[in-house]
Each structure stands twice: as C-alpha cells, then as structure tokens.
Protein backbone atom coordinates (compact mmCIF):
# COMPACT_ATOMS: atom_id res chain seq x y z
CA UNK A 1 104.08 103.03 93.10
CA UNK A 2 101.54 100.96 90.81
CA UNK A 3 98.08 100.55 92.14
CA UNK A 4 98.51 97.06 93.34
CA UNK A 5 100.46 98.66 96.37
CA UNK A 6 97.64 100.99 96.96
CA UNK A 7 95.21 98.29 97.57
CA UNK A 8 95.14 94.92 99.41
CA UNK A 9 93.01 92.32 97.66
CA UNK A 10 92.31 90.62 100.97
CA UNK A 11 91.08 94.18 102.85
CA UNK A 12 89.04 96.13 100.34
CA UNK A 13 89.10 99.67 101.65
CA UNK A 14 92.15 99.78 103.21
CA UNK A 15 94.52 101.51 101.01
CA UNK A 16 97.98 102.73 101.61
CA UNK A 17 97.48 106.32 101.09
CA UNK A 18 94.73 106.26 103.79
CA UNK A 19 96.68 103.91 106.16
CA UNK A 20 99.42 106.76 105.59
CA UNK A 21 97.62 109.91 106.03
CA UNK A 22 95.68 109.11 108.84
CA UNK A 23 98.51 107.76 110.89
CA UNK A 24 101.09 110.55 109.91
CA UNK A 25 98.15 112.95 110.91
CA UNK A 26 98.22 111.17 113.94
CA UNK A 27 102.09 111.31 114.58
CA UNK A 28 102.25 115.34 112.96
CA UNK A 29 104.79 113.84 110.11
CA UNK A 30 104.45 114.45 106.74
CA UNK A 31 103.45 111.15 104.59
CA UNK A 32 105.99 111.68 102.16
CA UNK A 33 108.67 111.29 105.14
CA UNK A 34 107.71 107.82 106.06
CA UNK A 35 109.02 106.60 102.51
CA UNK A 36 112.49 108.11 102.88
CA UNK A 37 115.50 106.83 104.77
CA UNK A 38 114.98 109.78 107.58
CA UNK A 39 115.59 107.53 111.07
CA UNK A 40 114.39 110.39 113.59
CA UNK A 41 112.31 108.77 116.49
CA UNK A 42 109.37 110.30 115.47
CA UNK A 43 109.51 109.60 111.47
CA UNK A 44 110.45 105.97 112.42
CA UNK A 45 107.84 105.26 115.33
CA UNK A 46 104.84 107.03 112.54
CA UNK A 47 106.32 104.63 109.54
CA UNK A 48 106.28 101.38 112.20
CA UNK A 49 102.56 101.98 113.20
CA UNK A 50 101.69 102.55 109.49
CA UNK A 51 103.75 98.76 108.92
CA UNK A 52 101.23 97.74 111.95
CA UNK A 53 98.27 98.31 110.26
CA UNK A 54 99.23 97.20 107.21
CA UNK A 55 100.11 93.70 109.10
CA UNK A 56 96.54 94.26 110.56
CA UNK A 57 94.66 94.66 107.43
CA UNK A 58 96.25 91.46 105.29
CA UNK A 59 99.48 92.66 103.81
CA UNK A 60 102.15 90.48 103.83
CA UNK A 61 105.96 91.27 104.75
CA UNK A 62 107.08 91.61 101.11
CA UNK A 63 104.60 93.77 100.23
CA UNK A 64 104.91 96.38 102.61
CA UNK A 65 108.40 96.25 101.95
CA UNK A 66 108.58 96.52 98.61
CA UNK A 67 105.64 99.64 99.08
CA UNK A 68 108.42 101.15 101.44
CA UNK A 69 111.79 100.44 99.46
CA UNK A 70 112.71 98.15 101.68
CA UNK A 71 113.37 94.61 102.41
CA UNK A 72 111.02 92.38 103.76
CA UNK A 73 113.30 91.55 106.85
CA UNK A 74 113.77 95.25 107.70
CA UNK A 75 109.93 94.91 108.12
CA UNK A 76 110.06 91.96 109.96
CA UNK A 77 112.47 93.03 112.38
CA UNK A 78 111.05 96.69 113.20
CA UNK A 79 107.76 94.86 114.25
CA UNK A 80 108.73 91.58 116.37
C-alpha cells in the first residue's frame, strides 16, 4: 500500500491506518482482517464502518476500493 492510500489530500489527519485501528478496536477485529476476503458478520460490519468514514472524511469510491482490493462498485453497493 503506497502512502497516497494512507492519506487523503482533502482530510489532512485522517489516515487509513487510524480510520482502521480505531474502528477495528471498536468492533474487537483485528485490522489486518478487514483487508482479506473473510465475510463473517462481524469482519464485514467493522470493514463497512471503516468504508463509512472514509466516505465521511473525502475519499472517493475508487480509492477506498483500490486501498481494500476491491472494486469500486463492491464499495458502492455495501454502503447505499
């Protein structure tokens, strides 16, 4: 993951890997789960309110997708 995933330009401060960690603290998953392809309610409800805030703090569809290793649509879908 390069380093313009970890930050977006439009939301200084709001980086991935704290998005991440505080919401899979939150949820009791580990972070590295929410990147994988596990689709157990818990792991899928944590990585959806990490996509949330994302959406909340500027980033765009494709770019949470391609931070995930996903398509944008799969994003798209999970949160309308």
């Amino acid at each position: 993951m390069g380093p313009e995933l970890l930050k977006c330009e439009r939301s200084p401060g709001h980086s991935l890997i704290d998005i991440v960690e505080t919401v899979s603290k939150t949820w009791n998953v580990e972070p590295n789960a929410l990147f994988g392809r596990d689709r157990h309610k818990t792991v899928a409800a944590c990585r959806a309110d990490v996509w949330e805030h994302l959406r909340a703090v500027g980033w765009s569809y494709p770019q949470i997708g391609k931070a995930f290793g996903r398509d944008h649509s799969t994003i798209l879908q999970v949160l309308t």
